[in-house]
PDB file of N, CA and C in Angstrom:
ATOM      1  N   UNK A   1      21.360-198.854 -11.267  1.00  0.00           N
ATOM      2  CA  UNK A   1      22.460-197.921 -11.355  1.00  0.00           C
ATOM      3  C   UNK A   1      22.640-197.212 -10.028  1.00  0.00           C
ATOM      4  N   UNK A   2      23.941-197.055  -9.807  1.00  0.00           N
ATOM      5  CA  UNK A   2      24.149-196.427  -8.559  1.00  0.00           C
ATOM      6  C   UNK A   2      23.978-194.518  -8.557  1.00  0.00           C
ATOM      7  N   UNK A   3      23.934-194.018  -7.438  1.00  0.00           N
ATOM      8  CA  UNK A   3      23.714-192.440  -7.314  1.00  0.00           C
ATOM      9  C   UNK A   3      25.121-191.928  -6.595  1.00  0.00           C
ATOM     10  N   UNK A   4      26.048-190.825  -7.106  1.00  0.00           N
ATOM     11  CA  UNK A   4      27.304-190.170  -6.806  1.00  0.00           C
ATOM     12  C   UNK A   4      26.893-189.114  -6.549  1.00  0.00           C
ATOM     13  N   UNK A   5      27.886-188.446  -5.880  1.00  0.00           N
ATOM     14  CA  UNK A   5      27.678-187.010  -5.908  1.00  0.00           C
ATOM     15  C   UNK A   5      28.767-185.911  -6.023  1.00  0.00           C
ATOM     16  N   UNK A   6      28.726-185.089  -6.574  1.00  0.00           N
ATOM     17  CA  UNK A   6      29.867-184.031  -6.926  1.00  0.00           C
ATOM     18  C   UNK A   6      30.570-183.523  -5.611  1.00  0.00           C
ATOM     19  N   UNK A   7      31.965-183.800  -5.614  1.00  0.00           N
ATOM     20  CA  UNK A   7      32.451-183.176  -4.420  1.00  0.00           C
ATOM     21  C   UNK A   7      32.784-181.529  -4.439  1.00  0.00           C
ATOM     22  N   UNK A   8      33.297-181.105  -3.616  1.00  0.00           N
ATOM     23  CA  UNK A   8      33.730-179.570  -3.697  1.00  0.00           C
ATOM     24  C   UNK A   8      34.668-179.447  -5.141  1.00  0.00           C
ATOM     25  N   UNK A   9      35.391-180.323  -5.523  1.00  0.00           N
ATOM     26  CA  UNK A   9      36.790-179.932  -6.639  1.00  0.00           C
ATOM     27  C   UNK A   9      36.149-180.546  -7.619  1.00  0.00           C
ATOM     28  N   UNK A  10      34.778-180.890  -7.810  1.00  0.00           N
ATOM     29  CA  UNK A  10      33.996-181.292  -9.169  1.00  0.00           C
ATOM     30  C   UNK A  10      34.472-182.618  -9.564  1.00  0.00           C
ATOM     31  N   UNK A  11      34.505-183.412  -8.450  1.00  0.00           N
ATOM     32  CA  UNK A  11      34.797-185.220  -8.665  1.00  0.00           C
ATOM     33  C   UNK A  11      33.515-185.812  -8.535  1.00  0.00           C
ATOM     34  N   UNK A  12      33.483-186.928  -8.867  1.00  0.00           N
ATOM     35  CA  UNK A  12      32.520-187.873  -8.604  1.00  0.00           C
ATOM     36  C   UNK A  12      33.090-189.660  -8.826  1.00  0.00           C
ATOM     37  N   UNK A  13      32.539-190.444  -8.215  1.00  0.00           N
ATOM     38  CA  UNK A  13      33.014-191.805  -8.092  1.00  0.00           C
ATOM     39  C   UNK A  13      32.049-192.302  -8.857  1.00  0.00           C
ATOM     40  N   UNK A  14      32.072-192.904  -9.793  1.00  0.00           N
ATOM     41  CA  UNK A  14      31.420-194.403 -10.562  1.00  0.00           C
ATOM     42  C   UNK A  14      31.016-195.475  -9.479  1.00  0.00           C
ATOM     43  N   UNK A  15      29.627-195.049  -9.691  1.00  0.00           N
ATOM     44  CA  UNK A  15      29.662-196.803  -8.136  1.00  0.00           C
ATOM     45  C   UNK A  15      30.055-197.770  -9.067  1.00  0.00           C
ATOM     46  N   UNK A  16      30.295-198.613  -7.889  1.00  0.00           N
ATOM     47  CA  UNK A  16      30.743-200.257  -8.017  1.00  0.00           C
ATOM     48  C   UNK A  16      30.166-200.492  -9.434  1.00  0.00           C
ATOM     49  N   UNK A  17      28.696-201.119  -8.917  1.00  0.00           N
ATOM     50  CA  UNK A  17      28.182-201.304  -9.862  1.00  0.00           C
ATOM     51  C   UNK A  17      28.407-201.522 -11.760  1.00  0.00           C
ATOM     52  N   UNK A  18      28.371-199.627 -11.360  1.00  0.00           N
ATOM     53  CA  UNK A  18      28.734-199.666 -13.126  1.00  0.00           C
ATOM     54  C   UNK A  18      30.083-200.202 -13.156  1.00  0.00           C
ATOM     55  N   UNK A  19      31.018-200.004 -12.503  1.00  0.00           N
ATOM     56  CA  UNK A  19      32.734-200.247 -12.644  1.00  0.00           C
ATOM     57  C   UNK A  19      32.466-201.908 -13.484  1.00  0.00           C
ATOM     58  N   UNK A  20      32.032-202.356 -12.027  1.00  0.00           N
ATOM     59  CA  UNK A  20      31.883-204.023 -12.572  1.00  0.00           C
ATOM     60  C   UNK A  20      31.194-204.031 -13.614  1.00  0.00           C
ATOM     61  N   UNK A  21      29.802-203.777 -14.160  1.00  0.00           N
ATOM     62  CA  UNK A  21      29.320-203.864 -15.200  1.00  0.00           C
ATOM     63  C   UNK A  21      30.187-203.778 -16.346  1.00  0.00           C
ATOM     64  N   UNK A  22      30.747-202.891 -16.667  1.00  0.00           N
ATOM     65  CA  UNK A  22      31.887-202.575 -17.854  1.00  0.00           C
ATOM     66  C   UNK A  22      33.180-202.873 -17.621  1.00  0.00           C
ATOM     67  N   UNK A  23      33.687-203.003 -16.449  1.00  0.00           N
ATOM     68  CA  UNK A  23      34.990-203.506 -16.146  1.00  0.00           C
ATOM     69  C   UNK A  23      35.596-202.476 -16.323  1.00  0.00           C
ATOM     70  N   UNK A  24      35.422-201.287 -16.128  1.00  0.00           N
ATOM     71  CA  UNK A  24      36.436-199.954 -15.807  1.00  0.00           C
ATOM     72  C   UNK A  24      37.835-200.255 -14.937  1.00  0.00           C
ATOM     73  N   UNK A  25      38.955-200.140 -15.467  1.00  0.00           N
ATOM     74  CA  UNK A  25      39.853-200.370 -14.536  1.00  0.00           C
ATOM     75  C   UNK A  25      40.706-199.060 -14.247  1.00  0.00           C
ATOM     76  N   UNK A  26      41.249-198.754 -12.829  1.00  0.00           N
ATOM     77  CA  UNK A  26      42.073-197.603 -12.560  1.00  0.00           C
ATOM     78  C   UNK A  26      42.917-197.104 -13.862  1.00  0.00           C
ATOM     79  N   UNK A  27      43.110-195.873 -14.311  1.00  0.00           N
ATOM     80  CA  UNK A  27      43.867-195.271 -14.761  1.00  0.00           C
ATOM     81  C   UNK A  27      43.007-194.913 -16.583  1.00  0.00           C
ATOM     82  N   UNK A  28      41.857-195.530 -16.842  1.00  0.00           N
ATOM     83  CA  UNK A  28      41.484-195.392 -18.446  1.00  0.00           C
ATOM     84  C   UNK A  28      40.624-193.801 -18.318  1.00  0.00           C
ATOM     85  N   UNK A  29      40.709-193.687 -19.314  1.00  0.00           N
ATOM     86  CA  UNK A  29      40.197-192.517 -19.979  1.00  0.00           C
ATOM     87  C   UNK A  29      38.961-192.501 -20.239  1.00  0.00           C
ATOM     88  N   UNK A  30      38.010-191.214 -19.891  1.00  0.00           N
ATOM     89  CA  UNK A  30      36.815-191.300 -19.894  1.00  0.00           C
ATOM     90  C   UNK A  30      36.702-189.604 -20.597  1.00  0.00           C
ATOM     91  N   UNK A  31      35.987-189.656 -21.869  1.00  0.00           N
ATOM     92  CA  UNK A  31      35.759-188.453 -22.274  1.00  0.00           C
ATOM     93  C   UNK A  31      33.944-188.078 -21.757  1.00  0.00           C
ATOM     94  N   UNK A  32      33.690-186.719 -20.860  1.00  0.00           N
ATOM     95  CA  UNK A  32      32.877-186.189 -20.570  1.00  0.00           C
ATOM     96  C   UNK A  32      32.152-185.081 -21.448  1.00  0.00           C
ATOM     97  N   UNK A  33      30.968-185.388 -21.813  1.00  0.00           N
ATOM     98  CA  UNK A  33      30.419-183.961 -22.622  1.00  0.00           C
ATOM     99  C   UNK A  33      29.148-183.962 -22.257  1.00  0.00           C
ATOM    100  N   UNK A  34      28.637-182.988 -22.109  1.00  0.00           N
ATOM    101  CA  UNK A  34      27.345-182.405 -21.948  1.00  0.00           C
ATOM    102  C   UNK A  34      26.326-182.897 -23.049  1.00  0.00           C
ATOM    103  N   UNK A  35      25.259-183.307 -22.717  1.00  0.00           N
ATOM    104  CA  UNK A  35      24.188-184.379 -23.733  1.00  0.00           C
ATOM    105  C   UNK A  35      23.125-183.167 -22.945  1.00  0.00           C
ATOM    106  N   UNK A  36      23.180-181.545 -23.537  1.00  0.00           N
ATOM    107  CA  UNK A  36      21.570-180.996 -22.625  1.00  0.00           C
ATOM    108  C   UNK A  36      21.648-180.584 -21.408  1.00  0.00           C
ATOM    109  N   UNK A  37      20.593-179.362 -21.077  1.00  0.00           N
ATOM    110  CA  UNK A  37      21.214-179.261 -19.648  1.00  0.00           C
ATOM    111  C   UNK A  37      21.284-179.902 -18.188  1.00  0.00           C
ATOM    112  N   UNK A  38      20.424-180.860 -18.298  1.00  0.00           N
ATOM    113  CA  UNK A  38      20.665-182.302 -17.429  1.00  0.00           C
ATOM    114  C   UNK A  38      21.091-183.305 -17.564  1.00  0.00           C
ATOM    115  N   UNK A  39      21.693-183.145 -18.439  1.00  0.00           N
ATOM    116  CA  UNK A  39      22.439-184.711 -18.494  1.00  0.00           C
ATOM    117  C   UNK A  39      23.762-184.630 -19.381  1.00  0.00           C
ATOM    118  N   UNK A  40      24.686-185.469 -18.767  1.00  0.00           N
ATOM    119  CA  UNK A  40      26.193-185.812 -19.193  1.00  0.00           C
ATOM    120  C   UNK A  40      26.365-186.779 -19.858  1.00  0.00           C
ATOM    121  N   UNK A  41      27.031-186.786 -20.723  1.00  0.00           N
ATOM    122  CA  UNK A  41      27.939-188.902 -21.355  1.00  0.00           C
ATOM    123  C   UNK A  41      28.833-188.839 -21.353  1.00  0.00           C
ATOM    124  N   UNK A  42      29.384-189.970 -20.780  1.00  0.00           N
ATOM    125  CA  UNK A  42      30.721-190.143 -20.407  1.00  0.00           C
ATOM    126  C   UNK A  42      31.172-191.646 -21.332  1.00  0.00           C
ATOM    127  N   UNK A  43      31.645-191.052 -22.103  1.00  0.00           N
ATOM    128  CA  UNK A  43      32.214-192.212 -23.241  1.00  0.00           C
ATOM    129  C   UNK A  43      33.319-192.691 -22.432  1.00  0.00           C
ATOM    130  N   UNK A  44      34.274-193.745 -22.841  1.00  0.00           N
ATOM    131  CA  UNK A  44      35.405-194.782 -22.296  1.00  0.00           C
ATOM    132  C   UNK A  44      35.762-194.957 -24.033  1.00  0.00           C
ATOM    133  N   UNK A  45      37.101-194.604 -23.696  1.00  0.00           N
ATOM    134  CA  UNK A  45      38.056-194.840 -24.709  1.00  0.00           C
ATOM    135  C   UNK A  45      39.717-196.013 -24.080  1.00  0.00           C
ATOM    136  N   UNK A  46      39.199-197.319 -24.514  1.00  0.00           N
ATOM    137  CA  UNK A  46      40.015-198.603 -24.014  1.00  0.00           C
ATOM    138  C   UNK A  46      41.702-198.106 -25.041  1.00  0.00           C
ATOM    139  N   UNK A  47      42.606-198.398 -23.912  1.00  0.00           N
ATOM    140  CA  UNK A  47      44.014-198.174 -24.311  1.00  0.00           C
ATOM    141  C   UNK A  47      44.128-199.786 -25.192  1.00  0.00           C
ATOM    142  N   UNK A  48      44.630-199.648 -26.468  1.00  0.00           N
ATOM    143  CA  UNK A  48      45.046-201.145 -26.674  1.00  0.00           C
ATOM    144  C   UNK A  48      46.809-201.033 -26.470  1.00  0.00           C
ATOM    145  N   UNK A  49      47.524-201.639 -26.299  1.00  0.00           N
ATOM    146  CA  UNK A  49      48.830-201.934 -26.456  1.00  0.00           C
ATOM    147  C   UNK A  49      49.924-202.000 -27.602  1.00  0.00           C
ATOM    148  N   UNK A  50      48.800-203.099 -28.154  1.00  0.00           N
ATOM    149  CA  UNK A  50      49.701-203.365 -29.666  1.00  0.00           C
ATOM    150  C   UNK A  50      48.530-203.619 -30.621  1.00  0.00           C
ATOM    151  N   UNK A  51      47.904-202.072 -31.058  1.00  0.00           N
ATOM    152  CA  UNK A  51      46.633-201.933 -32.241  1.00  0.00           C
ATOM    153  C   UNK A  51      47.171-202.716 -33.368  1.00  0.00           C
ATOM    154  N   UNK A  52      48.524-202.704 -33.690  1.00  0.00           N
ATOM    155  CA  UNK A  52      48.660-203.365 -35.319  1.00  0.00           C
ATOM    156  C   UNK A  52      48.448-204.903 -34.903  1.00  0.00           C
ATOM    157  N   UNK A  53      48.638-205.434 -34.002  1.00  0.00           N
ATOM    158  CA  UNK A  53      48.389-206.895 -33.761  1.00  0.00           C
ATOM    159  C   UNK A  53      47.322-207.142 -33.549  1.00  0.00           C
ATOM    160  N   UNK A  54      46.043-206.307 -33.100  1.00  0.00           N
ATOM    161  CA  UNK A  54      44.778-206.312 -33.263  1.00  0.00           C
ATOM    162  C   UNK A  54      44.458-206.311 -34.473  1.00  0.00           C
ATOM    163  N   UNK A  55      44.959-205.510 -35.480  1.00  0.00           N
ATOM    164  CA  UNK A  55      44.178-205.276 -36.465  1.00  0.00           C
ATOM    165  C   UNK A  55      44.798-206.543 -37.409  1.00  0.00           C
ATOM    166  N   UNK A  56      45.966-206.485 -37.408  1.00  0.00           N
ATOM    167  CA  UNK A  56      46.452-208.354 -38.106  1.00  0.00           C
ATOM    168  C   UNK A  56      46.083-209.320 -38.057  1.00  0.00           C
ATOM    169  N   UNK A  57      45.935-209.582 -36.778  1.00  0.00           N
ATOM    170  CA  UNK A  57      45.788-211.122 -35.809  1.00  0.00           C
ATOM    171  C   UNK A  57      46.675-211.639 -35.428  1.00  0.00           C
ATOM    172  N   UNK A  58      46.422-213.008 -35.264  1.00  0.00           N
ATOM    173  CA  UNK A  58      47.864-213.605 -34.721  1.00  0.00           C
ATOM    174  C   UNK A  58      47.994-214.188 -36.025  1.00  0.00           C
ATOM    175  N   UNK A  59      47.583-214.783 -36.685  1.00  0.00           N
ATOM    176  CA  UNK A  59      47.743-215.969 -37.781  1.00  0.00           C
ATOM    177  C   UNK A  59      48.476-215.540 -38.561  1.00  0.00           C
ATOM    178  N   UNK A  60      49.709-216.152 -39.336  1.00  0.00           N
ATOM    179  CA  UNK A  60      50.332-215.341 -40.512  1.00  0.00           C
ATOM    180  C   UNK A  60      49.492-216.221 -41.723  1.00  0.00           C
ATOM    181  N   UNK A  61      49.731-215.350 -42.808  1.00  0.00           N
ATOM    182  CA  UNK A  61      49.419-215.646 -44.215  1.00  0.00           C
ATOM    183  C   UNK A  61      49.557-217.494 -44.735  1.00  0.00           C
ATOM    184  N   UNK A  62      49.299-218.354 -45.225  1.00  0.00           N
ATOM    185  CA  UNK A  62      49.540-219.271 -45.477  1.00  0.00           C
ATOM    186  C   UNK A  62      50.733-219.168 -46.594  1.00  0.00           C
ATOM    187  N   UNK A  63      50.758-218.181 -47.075  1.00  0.00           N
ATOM    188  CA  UNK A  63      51.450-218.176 -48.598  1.00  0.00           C
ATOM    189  C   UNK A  63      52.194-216.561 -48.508  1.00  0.00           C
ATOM    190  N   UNK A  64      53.167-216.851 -49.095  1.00  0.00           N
ATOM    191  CA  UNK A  64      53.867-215.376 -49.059  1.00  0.00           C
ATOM    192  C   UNK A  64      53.124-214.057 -50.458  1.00  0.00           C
ATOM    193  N   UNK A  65      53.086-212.967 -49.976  1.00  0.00           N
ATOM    194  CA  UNK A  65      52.321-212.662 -51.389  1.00  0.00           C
ATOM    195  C   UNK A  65      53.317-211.711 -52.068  1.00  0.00           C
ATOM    196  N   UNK A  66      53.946-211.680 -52.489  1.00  0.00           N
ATOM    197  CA  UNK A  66      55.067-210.369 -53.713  1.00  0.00           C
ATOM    198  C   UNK A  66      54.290-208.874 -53.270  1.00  0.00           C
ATOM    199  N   UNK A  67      54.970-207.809 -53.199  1.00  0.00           N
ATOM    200  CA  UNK A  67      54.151-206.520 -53.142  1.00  0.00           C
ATOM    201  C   UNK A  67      54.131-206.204 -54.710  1.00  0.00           C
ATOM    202  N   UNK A  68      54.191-206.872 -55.529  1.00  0.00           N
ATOM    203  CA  UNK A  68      53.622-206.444 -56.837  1.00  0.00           C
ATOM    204  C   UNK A  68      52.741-207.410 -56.745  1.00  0.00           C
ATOM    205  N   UNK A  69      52.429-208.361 -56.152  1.00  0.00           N
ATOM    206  CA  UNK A  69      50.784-208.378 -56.617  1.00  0.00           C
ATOM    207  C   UNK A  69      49.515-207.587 -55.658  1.00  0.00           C
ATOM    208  N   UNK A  70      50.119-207.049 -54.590  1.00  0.00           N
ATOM    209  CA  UNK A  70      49.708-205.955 -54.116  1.00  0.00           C
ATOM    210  C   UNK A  70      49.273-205.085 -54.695  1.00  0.00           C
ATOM    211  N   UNK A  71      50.364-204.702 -55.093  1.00  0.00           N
ATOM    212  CA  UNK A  71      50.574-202.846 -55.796  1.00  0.00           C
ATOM    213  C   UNK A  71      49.375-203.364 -57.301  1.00  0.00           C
ATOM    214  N   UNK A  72      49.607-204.528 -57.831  1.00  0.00           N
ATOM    215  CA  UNK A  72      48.310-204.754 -59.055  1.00  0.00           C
ATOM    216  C   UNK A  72      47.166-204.750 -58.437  1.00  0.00           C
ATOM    217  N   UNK A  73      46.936-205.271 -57.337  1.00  0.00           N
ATOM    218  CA  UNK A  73      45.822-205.591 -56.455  1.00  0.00           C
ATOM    219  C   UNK A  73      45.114-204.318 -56.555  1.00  0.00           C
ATOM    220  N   UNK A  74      45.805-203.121 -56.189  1.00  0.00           N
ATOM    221  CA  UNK A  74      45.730-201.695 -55.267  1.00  0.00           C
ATOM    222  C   UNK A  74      45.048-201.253 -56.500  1.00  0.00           C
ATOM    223  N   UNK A  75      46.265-200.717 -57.970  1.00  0.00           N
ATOM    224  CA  UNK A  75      45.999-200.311 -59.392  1.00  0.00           C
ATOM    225  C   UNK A  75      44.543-200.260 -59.901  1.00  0.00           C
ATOM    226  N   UNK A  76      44.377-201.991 -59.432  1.00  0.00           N
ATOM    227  CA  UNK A  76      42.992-202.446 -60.210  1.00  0.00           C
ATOM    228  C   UNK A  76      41.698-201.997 -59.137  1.00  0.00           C
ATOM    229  N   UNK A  77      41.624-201.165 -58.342  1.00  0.00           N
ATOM    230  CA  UNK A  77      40.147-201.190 -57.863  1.00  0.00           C
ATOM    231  C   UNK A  77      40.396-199.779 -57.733  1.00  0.00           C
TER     232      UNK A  77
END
């Protein structure tokens, strides 16, 4: 792991290193919180684009399904 250091306006650079390791790219979001009084975590929260197409897939259904057998689907559990 690489060593940074805090500038005057409270920045610091990610060495290389980690960048490449995780593939950090310009512009993502990094939430900072205090883990204690020496030490920080810096979580990464990835932008997706189009979450409902993640969460779908690409594949459509083989078969069309009625939203009433849905809505029975839903009823019954």
């Amino acid at each position: 792991m690489g060593e940074t250091r805090v500038t005057e306006k409270f920045q610091i650079t990610i060495p290389k290193d980690v960048r490449e390791t995780i593939g950090l790219k310009p512009g993502e979001v990094l939430l900072v919180e205090p883990a204690g009084e020496e030490e920080l975590t810096v979580k990464r929260f990835r932008v997706v684009k189009d979450p409902l197409h993640l969460l779908v897939g690409k594949r459509r259904f083989k078969r069309h399904i009625p939203i009433e057998e849905l809505e029975k689907k839903v009823e019954s559990e």
